[in-house]
N, C-alpha and C. Protein backbone atom coordinates (compact mmCIF):
# COMPACT_ATOMS: atom_id res chain seq x y z
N UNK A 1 87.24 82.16 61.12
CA UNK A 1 88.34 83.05 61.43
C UNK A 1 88.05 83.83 62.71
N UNK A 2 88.42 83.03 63.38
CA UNK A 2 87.97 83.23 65.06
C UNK A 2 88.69 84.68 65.33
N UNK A 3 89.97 84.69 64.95
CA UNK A 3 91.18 86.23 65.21
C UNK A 3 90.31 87.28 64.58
N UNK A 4 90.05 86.89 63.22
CA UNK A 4 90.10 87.85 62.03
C UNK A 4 88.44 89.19 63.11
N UNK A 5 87.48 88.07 63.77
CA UNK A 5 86.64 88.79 64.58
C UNK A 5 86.89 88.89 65.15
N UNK A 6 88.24 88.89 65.95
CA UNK A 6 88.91 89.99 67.41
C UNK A 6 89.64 90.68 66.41
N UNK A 7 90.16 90.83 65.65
CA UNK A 7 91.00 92.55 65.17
C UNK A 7 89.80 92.83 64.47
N UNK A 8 89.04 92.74 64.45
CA UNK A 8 87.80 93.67 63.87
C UNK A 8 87.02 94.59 65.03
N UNK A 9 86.68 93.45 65.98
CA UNK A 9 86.41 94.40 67.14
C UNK A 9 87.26 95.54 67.72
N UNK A 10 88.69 94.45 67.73
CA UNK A 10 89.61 95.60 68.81
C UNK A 10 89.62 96.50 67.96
N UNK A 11 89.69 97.12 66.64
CA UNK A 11 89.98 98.34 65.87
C UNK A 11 88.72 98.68 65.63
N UNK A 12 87.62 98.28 66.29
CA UNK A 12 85.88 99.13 65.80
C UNK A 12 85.74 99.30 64.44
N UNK A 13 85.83 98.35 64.07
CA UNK A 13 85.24 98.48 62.47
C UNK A 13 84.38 96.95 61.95
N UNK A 14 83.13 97.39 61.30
CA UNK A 14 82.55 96.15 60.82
C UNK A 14 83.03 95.44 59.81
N UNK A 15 82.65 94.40 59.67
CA UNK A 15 82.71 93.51 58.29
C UNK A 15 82.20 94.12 56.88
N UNK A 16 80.98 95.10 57.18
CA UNK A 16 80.54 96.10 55.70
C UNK A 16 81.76 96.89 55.16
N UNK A 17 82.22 97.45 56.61
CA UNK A 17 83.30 98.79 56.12
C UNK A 17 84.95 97.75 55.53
N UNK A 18 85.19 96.52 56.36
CA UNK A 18 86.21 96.34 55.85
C UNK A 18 86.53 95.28 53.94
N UNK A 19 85.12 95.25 54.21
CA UNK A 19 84.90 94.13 52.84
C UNK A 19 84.93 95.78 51.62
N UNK A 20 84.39 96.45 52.04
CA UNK A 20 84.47 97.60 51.11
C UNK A 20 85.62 98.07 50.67
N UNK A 21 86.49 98.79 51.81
CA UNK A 21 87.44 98.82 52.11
C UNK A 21 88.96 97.94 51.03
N UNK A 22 88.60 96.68 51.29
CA UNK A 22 89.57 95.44 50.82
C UNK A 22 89.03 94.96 49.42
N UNK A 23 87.83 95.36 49.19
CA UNK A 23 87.22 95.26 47.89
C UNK A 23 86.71 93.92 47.77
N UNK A 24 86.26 93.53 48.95
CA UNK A 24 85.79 92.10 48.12
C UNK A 24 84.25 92.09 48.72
N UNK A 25 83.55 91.42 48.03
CA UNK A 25 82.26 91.21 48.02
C UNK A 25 81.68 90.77 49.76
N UNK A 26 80.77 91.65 50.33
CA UNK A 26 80.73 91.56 51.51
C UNK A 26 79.76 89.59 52.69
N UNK A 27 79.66 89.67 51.74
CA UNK A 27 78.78 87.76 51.71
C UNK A 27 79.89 86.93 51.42
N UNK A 28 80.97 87.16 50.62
CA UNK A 28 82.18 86.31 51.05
C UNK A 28 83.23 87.03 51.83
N UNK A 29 83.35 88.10 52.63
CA UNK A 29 83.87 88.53 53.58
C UNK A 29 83.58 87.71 55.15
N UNK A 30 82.04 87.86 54.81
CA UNK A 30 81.37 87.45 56.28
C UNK A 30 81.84 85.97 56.33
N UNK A 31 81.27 85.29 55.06
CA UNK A 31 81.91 83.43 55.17
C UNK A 31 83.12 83.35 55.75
N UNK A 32 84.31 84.33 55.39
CA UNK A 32 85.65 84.57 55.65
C UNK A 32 85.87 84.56 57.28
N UNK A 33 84.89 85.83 57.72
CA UNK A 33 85.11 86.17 59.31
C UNK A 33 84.31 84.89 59.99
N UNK A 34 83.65 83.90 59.52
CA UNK A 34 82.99 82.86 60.41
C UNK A 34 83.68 81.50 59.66
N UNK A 35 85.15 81.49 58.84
CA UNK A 35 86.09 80.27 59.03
C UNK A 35 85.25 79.23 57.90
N UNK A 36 84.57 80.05 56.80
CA UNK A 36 84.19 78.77 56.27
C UNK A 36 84.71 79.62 54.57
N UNK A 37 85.06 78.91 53.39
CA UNK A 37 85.11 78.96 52.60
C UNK A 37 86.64 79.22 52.08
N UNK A 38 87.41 79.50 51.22
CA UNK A 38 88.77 79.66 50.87
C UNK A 38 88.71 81.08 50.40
N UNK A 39 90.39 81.38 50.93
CA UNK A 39 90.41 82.92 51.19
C UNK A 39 91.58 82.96 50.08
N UNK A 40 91.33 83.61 48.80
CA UNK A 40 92.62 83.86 47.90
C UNK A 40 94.20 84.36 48.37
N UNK A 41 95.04 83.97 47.77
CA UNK A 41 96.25 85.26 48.92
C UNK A 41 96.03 86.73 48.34
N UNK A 42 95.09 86.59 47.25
CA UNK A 42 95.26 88.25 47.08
C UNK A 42 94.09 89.28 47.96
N UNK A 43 93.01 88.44 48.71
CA UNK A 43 92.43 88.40 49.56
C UNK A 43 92.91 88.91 50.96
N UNK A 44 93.69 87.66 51.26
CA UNK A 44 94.31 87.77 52.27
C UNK A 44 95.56 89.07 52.38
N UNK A 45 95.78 89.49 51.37
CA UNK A 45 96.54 90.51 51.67
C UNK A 45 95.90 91.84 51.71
N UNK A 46 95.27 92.01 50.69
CA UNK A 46 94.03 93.28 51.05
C UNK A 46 93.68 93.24 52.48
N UNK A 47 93.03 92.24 52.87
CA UNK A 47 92.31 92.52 54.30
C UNK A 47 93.89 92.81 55.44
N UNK A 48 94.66 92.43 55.41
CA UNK A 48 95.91 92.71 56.16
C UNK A 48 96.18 94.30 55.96
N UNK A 49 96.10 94.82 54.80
CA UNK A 49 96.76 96.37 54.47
C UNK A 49 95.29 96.99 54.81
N UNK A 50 94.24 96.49 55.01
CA UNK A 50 92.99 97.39 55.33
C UNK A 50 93.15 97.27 57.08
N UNK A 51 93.62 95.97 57.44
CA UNK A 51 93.43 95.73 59.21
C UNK A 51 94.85 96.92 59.53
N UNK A 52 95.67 96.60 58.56
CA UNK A 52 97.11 97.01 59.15
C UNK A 52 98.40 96.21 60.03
N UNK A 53 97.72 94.80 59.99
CA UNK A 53 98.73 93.67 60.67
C UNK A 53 98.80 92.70 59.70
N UNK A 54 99.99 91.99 59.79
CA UNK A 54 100.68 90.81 59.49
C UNK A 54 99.37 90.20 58.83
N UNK A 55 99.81 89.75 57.56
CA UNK A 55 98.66 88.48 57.36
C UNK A 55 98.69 87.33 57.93
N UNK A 56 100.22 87.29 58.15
CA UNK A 56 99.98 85.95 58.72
C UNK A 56 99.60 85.93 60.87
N UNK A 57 99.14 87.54 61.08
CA UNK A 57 98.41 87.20 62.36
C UNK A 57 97.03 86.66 62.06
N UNK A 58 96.52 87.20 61.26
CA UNK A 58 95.06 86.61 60.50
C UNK A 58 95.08 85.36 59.92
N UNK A 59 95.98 85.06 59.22
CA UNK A 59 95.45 83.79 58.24
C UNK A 59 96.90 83.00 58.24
N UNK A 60 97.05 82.21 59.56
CA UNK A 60 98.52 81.54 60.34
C UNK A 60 98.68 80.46 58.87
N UNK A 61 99.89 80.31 58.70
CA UNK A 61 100.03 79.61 57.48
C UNK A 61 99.72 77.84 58.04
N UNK A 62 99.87 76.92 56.81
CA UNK A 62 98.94 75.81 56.81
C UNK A 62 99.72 75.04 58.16
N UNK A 63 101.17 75.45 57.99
CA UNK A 63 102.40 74.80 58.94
C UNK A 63 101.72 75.05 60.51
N UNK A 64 101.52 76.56 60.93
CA UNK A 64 101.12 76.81 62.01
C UNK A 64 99.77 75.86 62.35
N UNK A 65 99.29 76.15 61.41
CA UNK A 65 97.41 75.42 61.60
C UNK A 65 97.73 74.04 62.29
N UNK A 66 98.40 73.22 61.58
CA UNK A 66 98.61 71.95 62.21
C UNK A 66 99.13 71.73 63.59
């Protein structure tokens, strides 16, 4: 999740504070921010209401991906 580590930077906040934050376990946060493992949608929406943008700027649906 190449984006998900540019809106982390651009808003100065780490991966500790936002896995806390979004409530999910910070070792599958990090897998999350380096594009490897499956991200729940209830996941994906926490981390959106913790970033404050669109989920789907973070996590482009399967249509876009292709």
């Amino acid at each position: 999740m190449h984006k998900l580590k540019e809106i982390l930077k651009i808003k100065g906040l780490s991966q500790s504070k936002v896995s806390r934050l979004a409530d999910i376990p910070q070792s599958n946060f990090n897998l999350i921010c380096n594009g490897k493992g499956y991200v729940p949608p209830a996941w994906r929406k926490r981390i959106a209401i913790v970033l404050n943008v669109d989920e789907t700027d973070i996590f482009p649906t399967e249509r876009e991906a292709n």
